[in-house]
N, C-alpha and C. Protein backbone atom coordinates (compact mmCIF):
# COMPACT_ATOMS: atom_id res chain seq x y z
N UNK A 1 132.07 140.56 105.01
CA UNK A 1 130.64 140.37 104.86
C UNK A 1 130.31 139.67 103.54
N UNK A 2 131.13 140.03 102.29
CA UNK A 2 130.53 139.27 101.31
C UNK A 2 131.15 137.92 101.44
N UNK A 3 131.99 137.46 101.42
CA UNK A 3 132.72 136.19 102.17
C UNK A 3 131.36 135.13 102.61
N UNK A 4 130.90 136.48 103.67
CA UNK A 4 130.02 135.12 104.68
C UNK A 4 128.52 135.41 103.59
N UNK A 5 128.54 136.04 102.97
CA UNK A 5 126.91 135.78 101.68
C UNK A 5 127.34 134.91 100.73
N UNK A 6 129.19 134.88 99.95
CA UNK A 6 129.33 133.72 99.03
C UNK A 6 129.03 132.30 100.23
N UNK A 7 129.79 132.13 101.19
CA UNK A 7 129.60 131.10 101.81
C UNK A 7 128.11 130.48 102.35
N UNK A 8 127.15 131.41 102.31
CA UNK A 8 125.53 130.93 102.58
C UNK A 8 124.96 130.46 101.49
N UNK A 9 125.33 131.19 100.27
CA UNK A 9 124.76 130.86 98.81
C UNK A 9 125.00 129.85 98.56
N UNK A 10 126.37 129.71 99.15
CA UNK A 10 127.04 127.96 98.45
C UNK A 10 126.29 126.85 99.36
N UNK A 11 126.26 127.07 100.29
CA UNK A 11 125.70 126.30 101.39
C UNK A 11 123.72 125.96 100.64
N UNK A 12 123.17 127.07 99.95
CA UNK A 12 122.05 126.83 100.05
C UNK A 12 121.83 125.81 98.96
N UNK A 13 122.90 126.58 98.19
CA UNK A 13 122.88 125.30 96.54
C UNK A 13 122.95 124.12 96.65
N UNK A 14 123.89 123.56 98.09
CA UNK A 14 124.30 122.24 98.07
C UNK A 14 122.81 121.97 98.64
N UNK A 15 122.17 122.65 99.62
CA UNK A 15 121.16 122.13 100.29
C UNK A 15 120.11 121.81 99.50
N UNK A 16 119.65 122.38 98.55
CA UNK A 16 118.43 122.34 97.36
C UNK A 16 119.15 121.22 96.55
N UNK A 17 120.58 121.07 96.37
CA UNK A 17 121.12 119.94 95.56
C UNK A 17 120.37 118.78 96.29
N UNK A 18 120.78 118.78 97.61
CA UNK A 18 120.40 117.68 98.05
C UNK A 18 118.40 117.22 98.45
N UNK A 19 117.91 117.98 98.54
CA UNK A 19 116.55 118.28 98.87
C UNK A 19 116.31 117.37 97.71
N UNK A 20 116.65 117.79 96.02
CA UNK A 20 115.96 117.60 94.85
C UNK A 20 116.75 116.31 95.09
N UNK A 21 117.16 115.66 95.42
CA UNK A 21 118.31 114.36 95.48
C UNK A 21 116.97 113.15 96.61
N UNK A 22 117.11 113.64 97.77
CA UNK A 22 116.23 112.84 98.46
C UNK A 22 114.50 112.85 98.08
N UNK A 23 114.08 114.01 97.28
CA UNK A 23 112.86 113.76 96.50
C UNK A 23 112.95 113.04 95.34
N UNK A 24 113.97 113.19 95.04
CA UNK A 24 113.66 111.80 93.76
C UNK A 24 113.59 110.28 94.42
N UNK A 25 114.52 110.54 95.57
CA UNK A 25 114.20 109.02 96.23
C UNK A 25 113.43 108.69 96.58
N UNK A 26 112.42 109.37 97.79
CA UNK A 26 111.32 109.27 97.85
C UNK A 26 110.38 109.06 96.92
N UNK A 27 109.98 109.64 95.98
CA UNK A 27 109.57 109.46 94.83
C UNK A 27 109.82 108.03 94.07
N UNK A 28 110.84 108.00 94.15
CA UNK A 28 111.29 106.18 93.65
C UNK A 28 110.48 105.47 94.82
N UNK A 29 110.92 105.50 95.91
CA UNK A 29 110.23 104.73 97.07
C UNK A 29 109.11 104.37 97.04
N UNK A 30 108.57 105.47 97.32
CA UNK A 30 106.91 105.54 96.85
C UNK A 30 106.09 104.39 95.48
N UNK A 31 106.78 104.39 94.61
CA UNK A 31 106.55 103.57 93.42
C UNK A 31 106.60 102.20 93.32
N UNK A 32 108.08 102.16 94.23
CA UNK A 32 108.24 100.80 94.67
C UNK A 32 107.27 99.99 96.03
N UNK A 33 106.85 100.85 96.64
CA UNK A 33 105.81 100.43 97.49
C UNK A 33 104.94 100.08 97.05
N UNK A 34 104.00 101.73 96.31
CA UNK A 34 102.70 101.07 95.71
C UNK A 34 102.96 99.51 94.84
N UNK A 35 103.94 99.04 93.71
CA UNK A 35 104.05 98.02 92.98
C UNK A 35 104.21 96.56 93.94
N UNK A 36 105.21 97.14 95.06
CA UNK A 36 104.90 96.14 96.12
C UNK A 36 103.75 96.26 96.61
N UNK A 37 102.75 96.42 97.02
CA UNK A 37 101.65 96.55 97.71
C UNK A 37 100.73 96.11 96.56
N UNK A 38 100.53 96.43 95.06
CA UNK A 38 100.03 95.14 94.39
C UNK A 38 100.28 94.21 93.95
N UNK A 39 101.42 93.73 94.08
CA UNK A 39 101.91 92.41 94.41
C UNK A 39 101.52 91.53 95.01
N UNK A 40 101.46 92.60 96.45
CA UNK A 40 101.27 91.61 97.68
C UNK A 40 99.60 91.26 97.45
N UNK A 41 98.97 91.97 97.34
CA UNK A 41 97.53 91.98 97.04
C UNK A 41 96.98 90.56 96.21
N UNK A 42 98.10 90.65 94.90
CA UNK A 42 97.69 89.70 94.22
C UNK A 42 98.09 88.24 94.91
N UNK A 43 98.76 88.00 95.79
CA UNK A 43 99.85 87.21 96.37
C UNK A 43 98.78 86.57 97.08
N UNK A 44 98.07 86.94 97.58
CA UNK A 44 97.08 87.10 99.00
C UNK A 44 96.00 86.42 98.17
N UNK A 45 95.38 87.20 97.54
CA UNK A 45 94.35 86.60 96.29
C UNK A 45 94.44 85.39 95.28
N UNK A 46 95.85 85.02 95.27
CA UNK A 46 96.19 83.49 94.69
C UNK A 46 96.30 82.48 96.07
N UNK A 47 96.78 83.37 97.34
CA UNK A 47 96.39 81.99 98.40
C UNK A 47 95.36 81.68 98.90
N UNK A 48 94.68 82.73 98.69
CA UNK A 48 93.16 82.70 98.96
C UNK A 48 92.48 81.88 97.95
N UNK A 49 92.43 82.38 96.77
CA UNK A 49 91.80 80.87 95.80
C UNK A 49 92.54 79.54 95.76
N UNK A 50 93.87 79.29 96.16
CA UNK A 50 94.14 78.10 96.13
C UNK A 50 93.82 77.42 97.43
N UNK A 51 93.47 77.97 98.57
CA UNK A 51 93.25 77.13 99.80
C UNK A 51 91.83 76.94 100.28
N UNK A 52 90.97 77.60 99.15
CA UNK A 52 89.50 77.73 99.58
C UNK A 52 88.77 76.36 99.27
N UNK A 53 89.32 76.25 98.30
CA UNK A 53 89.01 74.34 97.65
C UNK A 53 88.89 73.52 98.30
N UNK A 54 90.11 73.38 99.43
CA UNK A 54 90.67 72.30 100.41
C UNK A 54 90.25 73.01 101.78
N UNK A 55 89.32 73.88 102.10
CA UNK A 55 88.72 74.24 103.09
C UNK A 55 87.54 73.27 103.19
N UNK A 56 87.00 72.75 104.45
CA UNK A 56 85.64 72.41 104.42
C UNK A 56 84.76 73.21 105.22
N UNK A 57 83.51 73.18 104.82
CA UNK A 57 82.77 74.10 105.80
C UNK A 57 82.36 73.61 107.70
N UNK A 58 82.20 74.10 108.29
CA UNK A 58 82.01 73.42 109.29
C UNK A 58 81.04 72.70 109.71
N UNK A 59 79.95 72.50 108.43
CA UNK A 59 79.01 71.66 108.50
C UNK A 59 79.37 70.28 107.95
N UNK A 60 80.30 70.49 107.13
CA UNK A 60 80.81 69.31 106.16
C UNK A 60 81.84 68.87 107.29
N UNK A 61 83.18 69.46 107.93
CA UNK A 61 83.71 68.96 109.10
C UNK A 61 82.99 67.95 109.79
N UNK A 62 83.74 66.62 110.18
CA UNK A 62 83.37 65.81 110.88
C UNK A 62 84.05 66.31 111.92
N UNK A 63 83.46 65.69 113.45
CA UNK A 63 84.14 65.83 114.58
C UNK A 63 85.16 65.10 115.21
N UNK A 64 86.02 65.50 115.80
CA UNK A 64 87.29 64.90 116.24
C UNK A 64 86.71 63.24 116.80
N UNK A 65 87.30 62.81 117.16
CA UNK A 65 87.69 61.20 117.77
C UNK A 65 86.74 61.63 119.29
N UNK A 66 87.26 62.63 119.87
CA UNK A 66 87.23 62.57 120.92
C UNK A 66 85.22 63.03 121.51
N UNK A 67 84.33 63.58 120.63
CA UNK A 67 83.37 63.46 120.85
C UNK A 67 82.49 62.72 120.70
């Protein structure tokens, strides 16, 4: 009987080893997302001001050939 309580104890240590192991990753993950995600934000917001210039409105659009 004590056999199988050292063998659960050990078992639980590795398990909390590993628990606190994949929360730090997550935790990393997480960080790296949010920093990607304002990245991307800003990414979006520089193609957006660089292509708005060379947009015309559709009043300023002339019409194709074909009308």
């Amino acid at each position: 009987m004590q056999d199988q309580m050292t063998n659960l104890e050990i078992k639980l240590a590795y398990q909390e080893d590993l628990i606190q192991e994949l929360n730090e990753v997550v935790i990393t993950l997480q960080k790296d997302n949010i920093r990607l995600n304002n990245e991307f934000t800003k990414l979006r917001e520089l193609v957006t001001q660089s292509l708005a210039p060379n947009i015309a409105s559709s009043d300023e659009e002339t019409p194709p050939p074909h009308y």
